[in-house]
N, C-alpha and C. Protein backbone atom coordinates (compact mmCIF):
# COMPACT_ATOMS: atom_id res chain seq x y z
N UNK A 1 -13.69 -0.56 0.49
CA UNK A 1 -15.10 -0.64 0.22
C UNK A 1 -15.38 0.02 -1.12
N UNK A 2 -16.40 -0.39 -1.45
CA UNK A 2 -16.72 0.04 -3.19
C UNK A 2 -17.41 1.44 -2.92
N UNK A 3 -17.42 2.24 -3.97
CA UNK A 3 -18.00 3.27 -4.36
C UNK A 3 -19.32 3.23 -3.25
N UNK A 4 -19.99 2.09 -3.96
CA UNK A 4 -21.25 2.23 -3.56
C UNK A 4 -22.01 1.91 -2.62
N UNK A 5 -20.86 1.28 -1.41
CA UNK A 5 -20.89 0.56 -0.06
C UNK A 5 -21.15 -0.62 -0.63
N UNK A 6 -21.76 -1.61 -1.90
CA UNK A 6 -21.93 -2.67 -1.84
C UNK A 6 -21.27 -3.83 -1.13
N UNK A 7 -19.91 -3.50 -2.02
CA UNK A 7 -18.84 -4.56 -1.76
C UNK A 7 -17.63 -3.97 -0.75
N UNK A 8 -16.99 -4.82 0.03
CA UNK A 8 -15.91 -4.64 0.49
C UNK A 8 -15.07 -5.46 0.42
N UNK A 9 -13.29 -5.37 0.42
CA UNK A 9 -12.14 -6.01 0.75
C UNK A 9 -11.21 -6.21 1.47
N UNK A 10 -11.08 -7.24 2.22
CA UNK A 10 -10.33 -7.89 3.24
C UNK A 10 -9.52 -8.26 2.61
N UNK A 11 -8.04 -7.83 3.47
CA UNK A 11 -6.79 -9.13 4.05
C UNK A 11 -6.14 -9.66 5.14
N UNK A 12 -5.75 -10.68 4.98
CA UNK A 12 -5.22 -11.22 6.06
C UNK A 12 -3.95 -11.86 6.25
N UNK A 13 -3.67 -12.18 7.35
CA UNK A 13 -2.48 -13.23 7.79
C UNK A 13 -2.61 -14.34 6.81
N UNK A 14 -4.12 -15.25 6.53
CA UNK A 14 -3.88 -15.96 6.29
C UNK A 14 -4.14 -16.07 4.42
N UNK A 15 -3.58 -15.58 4.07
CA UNK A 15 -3.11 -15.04 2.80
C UNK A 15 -3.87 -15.01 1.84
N UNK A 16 -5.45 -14.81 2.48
CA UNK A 16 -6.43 -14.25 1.09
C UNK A 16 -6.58 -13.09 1.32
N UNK A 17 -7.57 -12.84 0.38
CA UNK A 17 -8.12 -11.62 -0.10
C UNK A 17 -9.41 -11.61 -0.13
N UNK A 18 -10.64 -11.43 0.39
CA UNK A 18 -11.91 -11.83 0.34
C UNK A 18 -12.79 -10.69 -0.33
N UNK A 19 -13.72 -10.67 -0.89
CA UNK A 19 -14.36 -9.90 -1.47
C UNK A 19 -15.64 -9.99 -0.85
N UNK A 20 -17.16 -9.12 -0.11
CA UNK A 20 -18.17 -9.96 0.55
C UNK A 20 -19.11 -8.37 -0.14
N UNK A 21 -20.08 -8.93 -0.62
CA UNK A 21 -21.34 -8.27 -0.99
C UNK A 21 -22.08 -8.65 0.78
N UNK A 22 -21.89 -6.83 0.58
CA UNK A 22 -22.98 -6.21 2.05
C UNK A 22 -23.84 -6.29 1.56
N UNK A 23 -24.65 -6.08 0.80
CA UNK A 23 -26.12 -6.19 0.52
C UNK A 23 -26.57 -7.47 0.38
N UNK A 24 -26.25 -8.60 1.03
CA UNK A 24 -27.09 -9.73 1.17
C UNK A 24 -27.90 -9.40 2.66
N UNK A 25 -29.05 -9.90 2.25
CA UNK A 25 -30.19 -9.82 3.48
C UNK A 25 -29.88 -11.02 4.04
N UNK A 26 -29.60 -10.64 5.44
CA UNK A 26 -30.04 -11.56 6.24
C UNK A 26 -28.36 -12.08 7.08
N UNK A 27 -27.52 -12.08 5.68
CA UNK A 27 -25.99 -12.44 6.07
C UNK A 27 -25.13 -11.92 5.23
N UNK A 28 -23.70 -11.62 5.46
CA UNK A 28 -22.72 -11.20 4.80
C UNK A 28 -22.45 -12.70 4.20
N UNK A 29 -22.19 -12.48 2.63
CA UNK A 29 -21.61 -13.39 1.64
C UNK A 29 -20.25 -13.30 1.32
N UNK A 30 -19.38 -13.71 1.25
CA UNK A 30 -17.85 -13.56 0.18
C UNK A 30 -18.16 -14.11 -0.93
N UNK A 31 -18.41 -13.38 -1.49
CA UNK A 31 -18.50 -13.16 -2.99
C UNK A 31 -17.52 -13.71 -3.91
N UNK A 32 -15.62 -13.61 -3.63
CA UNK A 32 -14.77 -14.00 -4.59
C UNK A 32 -13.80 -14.18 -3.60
N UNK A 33 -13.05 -15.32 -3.65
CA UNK A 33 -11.62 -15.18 -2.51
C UNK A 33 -10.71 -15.48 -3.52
N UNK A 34 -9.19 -14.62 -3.59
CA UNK A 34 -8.22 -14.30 -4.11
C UNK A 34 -7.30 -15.08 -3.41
N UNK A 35 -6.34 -15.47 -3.80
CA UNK A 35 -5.62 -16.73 -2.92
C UNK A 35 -4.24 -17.14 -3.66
N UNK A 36 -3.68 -15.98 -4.21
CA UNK A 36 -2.26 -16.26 -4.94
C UNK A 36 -1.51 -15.64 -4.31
N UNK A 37 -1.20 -15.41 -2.62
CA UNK A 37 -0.55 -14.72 -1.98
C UNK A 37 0.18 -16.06 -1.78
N UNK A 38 1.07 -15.99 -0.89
CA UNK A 38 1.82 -17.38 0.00
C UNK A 38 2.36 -16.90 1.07
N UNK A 39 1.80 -15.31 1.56
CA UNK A 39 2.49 -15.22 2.89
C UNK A 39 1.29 -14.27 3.18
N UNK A 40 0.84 -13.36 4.50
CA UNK A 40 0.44 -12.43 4.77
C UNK A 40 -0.05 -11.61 3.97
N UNK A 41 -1.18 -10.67 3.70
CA UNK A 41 -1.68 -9.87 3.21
C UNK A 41 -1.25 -8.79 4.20
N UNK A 42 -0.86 -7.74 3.78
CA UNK A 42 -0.27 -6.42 4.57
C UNK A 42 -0.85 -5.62 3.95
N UNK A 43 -1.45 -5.25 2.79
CA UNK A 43 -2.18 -3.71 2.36
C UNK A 43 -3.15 -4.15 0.91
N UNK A 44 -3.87 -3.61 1.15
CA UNK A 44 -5.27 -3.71 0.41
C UNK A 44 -5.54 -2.41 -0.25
N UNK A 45 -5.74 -2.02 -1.84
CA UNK A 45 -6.24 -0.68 -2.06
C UNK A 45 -7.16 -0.92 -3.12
N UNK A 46 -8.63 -0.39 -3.40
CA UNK A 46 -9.54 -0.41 -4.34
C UNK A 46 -9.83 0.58 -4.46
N UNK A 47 -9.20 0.75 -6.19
CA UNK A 47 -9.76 1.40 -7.13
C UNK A 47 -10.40 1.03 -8.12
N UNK A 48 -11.96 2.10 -8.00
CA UNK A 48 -13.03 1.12 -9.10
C UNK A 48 -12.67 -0.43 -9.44
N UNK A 49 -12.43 -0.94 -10.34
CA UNK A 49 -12.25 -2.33 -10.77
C UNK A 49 -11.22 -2.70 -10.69
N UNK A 50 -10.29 -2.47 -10.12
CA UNK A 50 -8.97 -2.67 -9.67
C UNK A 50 -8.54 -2.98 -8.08
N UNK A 51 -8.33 -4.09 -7.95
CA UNK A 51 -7.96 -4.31 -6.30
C UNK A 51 -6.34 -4.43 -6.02
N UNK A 52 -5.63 -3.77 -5.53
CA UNK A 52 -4.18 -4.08 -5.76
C UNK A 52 -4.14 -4.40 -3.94
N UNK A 53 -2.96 -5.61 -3.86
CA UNK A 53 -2.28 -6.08 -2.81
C UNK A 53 -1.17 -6.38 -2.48
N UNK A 54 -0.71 -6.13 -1.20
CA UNK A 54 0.90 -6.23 -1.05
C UNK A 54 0.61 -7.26 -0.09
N UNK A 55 1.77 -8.00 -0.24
CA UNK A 55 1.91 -9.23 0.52
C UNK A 55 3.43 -8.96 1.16
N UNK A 56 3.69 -10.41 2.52
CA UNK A 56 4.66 -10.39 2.90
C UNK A 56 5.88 -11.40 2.32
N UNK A 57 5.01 -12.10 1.44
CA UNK A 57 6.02 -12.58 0.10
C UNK A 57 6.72 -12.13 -0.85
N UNK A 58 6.71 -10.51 -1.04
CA UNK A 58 7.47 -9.73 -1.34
C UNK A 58 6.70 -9.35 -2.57
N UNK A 59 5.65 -9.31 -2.68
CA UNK A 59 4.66 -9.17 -3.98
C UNK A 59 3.33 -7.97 -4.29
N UNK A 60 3.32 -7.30 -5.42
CA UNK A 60 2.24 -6.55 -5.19
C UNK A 60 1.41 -6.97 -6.47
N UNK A 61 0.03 -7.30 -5.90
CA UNK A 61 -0.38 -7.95 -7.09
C UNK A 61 -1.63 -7.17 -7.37
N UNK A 62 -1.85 -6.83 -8.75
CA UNK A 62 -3.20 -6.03 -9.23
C UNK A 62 -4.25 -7.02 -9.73
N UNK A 63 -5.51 -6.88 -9.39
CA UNK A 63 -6.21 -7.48 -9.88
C UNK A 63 -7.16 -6.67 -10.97
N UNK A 64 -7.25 -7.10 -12.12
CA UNK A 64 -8.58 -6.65 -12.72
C UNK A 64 -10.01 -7.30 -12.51
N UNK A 65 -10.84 -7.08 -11.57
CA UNK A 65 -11.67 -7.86 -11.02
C UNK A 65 -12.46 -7.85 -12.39
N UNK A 66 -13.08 -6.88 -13.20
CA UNK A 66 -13.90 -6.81 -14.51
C UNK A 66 -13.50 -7.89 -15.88
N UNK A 67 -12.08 -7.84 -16.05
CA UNK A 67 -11.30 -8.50 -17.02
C UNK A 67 -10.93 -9.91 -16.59
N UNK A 68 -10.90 -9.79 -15.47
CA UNK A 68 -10.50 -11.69 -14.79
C UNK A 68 -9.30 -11.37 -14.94
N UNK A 69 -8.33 -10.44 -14.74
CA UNK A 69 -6.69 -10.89 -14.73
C UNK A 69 -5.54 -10.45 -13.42
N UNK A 70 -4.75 -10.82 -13.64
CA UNK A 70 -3.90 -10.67 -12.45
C UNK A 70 -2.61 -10.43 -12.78
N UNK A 71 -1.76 -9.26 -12.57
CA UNK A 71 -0.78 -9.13 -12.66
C UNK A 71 0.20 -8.81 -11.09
N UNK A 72 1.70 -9.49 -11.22
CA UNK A 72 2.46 -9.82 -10.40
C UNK A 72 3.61 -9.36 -10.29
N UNK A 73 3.92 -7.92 -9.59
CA UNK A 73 5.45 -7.11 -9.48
C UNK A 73 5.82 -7.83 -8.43
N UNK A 74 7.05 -8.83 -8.61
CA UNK A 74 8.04 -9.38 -7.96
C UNK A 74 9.14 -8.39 -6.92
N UNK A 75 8.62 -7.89 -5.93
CA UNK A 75 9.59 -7.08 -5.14
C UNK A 75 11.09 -7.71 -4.54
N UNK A 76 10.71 -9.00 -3.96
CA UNK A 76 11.75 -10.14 -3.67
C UNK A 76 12.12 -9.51 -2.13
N UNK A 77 11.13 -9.15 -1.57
CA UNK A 77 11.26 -8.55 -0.09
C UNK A 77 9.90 -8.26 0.32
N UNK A 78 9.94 -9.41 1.46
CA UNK A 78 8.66 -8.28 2.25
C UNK A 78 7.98 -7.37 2.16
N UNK A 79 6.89 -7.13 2.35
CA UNK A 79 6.41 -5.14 2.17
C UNK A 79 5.17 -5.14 3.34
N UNK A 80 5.07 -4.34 3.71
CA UNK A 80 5.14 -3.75 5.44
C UNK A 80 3.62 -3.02 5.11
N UNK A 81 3.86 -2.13 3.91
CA UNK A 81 2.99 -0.82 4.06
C UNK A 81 2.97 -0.88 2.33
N UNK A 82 0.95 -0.60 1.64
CA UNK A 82 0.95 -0.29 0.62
C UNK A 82 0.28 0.94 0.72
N UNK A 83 0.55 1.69 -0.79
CA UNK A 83 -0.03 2.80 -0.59
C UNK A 83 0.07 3.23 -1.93
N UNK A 84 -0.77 4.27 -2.58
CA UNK A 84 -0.38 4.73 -3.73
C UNK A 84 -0.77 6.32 -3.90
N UNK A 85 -0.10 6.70 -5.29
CA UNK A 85 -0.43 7.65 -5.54
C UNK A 85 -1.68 8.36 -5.82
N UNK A 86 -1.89 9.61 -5.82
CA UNK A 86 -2.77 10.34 -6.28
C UNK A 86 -4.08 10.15 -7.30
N UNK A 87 -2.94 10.41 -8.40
CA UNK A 87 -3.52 10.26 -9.85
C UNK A 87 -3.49 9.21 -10.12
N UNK A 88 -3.41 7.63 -8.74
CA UNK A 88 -3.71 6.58 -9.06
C UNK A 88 -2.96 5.75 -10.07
N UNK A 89 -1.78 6.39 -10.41
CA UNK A 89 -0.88 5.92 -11.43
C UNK A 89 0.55 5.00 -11.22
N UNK A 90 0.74 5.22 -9.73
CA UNK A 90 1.49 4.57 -9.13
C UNK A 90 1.41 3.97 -7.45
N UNK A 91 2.42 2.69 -7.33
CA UNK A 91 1.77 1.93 -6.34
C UNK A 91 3.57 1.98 -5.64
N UNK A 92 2.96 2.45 -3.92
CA UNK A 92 4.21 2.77 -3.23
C UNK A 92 4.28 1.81 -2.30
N UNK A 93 5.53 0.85 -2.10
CA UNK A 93 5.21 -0.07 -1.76
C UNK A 93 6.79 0.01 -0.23
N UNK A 94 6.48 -0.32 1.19
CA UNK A 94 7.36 0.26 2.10
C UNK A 94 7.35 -1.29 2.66
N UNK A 95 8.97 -1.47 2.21
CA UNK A 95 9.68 -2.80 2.67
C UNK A 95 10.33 -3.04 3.29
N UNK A 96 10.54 -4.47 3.94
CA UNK A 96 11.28 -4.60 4.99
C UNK A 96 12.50 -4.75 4.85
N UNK A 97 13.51 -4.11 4.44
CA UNK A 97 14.61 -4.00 3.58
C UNK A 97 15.03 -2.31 4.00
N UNK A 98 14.37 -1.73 4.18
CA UNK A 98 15.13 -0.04 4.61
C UNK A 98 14.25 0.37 3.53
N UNK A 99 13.76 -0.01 2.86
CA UNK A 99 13.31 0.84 1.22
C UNK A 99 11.96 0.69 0.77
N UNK A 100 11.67 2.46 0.48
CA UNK A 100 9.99 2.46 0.35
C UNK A 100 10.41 2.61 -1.75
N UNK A 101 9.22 1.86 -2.25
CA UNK A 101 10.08 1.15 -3.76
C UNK A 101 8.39 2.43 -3.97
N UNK A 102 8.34 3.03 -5.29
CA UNK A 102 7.62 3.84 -6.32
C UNK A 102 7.36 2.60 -7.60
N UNK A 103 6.35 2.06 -7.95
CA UNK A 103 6.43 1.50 -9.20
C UNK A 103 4.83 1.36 -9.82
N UNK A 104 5.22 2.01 -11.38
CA UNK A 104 4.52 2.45 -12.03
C UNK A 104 3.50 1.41 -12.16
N UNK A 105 2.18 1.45 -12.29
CA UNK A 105 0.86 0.46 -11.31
C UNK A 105 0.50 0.07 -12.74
N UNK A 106 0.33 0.48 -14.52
CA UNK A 106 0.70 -0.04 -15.50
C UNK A 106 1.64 -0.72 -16.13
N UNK A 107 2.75 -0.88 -16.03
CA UNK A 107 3.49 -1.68 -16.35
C UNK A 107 4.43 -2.81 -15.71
N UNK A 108 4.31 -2.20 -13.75
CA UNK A 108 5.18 -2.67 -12.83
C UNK A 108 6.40 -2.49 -12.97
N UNK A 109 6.83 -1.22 -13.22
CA UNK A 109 8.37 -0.74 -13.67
C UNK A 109 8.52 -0.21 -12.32
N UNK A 110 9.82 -0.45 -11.95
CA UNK A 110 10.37 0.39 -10.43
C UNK A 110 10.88 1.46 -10.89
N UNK A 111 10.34 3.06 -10.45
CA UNK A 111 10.05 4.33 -11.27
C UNK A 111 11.07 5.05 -10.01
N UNK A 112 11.45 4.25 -9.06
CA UNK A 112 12.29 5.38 -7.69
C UNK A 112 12.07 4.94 -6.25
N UNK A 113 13.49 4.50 -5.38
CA UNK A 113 13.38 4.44 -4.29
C UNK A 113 14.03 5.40 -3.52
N UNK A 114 13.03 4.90 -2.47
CA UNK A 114 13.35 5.87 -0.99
C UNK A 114 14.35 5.26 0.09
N UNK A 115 15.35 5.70 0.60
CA UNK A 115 16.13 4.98 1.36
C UNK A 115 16.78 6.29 2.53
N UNK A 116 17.06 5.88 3.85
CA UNK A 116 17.29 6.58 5.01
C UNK A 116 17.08 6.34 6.54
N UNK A 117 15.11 5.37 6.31
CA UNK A 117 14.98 5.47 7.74
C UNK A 117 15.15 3.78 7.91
N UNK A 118 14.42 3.26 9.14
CA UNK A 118 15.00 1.97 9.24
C UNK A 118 13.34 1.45 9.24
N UNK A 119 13.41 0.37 8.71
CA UNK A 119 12.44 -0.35 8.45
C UNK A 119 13.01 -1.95 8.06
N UNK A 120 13.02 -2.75 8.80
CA UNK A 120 13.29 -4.26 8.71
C UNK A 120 13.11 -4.90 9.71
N UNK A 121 12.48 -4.50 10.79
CA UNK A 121 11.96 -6.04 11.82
C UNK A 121 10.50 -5.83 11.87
N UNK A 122 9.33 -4.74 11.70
CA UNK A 122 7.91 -5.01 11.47
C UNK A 122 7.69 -3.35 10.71
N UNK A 123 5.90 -3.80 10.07
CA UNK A 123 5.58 -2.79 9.51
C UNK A 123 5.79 -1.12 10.12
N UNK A 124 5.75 -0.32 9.19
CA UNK A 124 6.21 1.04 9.39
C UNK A 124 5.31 1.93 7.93
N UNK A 125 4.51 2.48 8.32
CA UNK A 125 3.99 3.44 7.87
C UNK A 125 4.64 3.98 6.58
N UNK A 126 3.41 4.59 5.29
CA UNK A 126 4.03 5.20 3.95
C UNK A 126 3.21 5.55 3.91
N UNK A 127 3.13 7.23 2.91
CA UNK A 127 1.73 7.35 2.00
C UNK A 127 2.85 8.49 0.94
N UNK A 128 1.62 9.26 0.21
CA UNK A 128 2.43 10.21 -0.91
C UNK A 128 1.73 11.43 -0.39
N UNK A 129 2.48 12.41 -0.39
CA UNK A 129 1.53 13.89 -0.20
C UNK A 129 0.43 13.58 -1.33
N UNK A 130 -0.41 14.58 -0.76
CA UNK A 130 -1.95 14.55 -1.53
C UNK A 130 -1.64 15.53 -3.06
N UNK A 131 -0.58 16.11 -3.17
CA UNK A 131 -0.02 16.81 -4.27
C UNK A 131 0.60 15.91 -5.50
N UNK A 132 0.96 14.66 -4.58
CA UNK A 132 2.02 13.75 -5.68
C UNK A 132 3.41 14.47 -5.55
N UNK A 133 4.16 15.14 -4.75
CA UNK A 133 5.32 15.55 -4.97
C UNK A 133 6.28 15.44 -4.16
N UNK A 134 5.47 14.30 -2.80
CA UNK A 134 6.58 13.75 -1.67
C UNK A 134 6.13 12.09 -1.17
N UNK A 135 6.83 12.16 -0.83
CA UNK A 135 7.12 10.43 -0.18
C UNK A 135 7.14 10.83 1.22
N UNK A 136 6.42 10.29 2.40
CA UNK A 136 6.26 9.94 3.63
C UNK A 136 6.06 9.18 4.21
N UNK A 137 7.26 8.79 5.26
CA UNK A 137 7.26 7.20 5.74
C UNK A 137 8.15 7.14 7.03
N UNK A 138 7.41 6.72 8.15
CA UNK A 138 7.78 6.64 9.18
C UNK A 138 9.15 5.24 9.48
N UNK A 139 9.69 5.33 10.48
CA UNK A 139 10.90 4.85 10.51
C UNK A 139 10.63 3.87 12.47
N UNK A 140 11.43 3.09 12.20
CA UNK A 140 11.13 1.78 13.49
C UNK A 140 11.73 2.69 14.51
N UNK A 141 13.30 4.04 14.45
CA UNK A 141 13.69 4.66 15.22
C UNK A 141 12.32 6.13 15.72
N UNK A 142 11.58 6.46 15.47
CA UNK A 142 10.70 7.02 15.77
C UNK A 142 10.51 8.39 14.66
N UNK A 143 10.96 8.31 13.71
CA UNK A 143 11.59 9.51 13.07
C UNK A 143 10.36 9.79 11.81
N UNK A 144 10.13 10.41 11.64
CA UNK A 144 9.36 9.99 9.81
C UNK A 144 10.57 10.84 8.86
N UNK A 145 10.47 10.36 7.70
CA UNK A 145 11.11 10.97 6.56
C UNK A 145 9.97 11.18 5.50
N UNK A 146 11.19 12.52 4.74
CA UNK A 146 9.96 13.12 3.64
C UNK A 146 11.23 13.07 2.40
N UNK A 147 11.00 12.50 1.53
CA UNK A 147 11.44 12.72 0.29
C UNK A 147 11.26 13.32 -1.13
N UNK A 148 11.92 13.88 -1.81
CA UNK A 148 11.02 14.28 -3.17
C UNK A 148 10.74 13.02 -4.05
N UNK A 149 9.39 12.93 -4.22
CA UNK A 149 8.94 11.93 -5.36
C UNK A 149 9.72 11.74 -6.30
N UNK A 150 9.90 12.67 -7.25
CA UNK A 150 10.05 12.69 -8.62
C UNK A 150 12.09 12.03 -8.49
N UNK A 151 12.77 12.90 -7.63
CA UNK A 151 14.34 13.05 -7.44
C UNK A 151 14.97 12.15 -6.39
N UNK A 152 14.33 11.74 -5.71
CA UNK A 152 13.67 10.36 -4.18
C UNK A 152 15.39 10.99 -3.13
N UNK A 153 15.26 12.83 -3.31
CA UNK A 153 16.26 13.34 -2.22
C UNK A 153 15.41 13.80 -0.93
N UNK A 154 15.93 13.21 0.32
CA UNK A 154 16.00 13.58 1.24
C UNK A 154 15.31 15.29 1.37
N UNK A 155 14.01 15.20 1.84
CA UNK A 155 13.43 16.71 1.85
C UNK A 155 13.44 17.62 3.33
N UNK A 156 13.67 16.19 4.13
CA UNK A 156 13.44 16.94 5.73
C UNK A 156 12.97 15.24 6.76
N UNK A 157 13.68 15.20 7.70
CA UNK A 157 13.41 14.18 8.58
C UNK A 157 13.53 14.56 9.86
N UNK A 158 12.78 14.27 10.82
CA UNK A 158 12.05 14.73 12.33
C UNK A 158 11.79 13.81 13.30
N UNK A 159 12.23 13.80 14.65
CA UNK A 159 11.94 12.68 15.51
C UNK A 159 10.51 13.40 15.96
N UNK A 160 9.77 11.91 15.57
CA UNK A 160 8.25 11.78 15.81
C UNK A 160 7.51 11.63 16.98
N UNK A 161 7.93 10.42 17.24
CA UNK A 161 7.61 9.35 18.45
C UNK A 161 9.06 9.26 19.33
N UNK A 162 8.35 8.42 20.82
CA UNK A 162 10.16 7.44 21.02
C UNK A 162 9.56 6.43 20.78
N UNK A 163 9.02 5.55 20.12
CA UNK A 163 9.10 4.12 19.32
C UNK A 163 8.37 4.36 17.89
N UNK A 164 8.36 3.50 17.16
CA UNK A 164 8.57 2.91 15.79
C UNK A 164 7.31 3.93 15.15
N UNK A 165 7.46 4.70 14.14
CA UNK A 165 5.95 5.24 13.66
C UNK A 165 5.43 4.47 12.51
N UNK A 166 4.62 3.90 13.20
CA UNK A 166 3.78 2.84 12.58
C UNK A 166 2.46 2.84 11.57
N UNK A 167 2.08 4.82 11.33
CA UNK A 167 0.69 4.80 10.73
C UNK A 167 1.35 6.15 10.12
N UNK A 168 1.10 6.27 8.97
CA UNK A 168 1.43 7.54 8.32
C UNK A 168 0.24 8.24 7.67
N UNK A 169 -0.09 9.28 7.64
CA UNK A 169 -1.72 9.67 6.39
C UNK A 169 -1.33 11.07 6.39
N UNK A 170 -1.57 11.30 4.92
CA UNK A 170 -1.66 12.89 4.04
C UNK A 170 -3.07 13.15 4.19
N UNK A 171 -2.49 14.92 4.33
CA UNK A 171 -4.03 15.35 4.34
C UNK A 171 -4.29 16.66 3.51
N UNK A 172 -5.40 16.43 3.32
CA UNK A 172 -5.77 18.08 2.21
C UNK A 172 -6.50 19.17 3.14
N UNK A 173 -6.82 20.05 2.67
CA UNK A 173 -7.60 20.84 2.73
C UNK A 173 -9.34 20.05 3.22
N UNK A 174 -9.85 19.42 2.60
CA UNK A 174 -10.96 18.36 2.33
C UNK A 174 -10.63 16.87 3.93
N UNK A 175 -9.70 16.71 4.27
CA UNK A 175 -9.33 15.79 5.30
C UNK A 175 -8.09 14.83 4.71
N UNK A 176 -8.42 13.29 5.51
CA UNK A 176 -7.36 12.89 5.61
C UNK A 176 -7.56 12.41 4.05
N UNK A 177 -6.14 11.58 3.13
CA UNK A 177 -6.64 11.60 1.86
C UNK A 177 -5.70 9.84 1.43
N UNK A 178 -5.08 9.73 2.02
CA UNK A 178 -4.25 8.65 1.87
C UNK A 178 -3.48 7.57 2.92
């Protein structure tokens, strides 16, 4: 949802992206539908004029809704779980492949992966500490793992659940944050 409650963003299975101005009287409008996915919409994140999406086509795509443009990081795998950083500078993307991928949300450079827990038959939970200085991401065996961001070593891993942990969120001081 936007800043200002106006607008909000949807995804779906069926591989848009909808945009709908709440402030129509009387009825909800979709405003803009996005439609360069070809599989599933799995994670949705808006920042100010920026809508970024992960698909199950193995794709994370940024939109500049202000500029009209669209850019397209080719993962070439599934992705389960989006999520990003902090300082908004990077986009963490948790695939169905064993591997939660770090890549820089300006240029689409792959900046560091995470590898350990199991993730390849359905989605599984990611986010970043609210610090920027860990990776957290739950595992299909019930486990979550914590990694260092910057070094992507193994920081500490814990049985969670007994089935798959499926929802991950950092929290501050202030609440939940990611």
């Amino acid at each position: 949802m936007s800043e200002d409650s106006a607008l909000l963003c949807t995804g779906s299975d069926d591989t848009h992206v909808r945009l709908w101005d709440l402030r129509a009287h009387g009825s909800v409008k979709s405003v803009q539908v996005l439609c360069e996915a070809r599989d599933a919409i799995t994670g949705v994140r808006v920042d100010g004029h920026e809508i970024t999406t992960a698909s199950a086509d193995g794709s994370v795509r940024t939109y500049d809704v202000r500029a009209g443009q669209l850019r397209t990081d080719a993962i070439g795998v599934p992705i389960g779980c989006l999520g990003m950083t902090f300082d908004r500078q990077c986009t963490l993307a948790a695939c169905l492949d064993d591997t939660v991928r770090l890549i820089d949300k300006p240029s689409g450079e792959l900046l560091q992966s995470y590898r350990g827990h199991r993730n390849h038959s359905f989605r599984t939970g990611a986010c970043v500490a609210p610090d920027d200085t860990h990776v957290i991401a739950g595992s299909e065996d019930g486990h979550v793992f914590v990694w260092d961001l910057v070094e992507s070593d193994s920081v500490s891993q814990f049985d969670a659940h007994a089935a798959a942990v499926t929802a991950v969120v950092a929290f501050t001081s202030e609440g939940a944050r990611a």
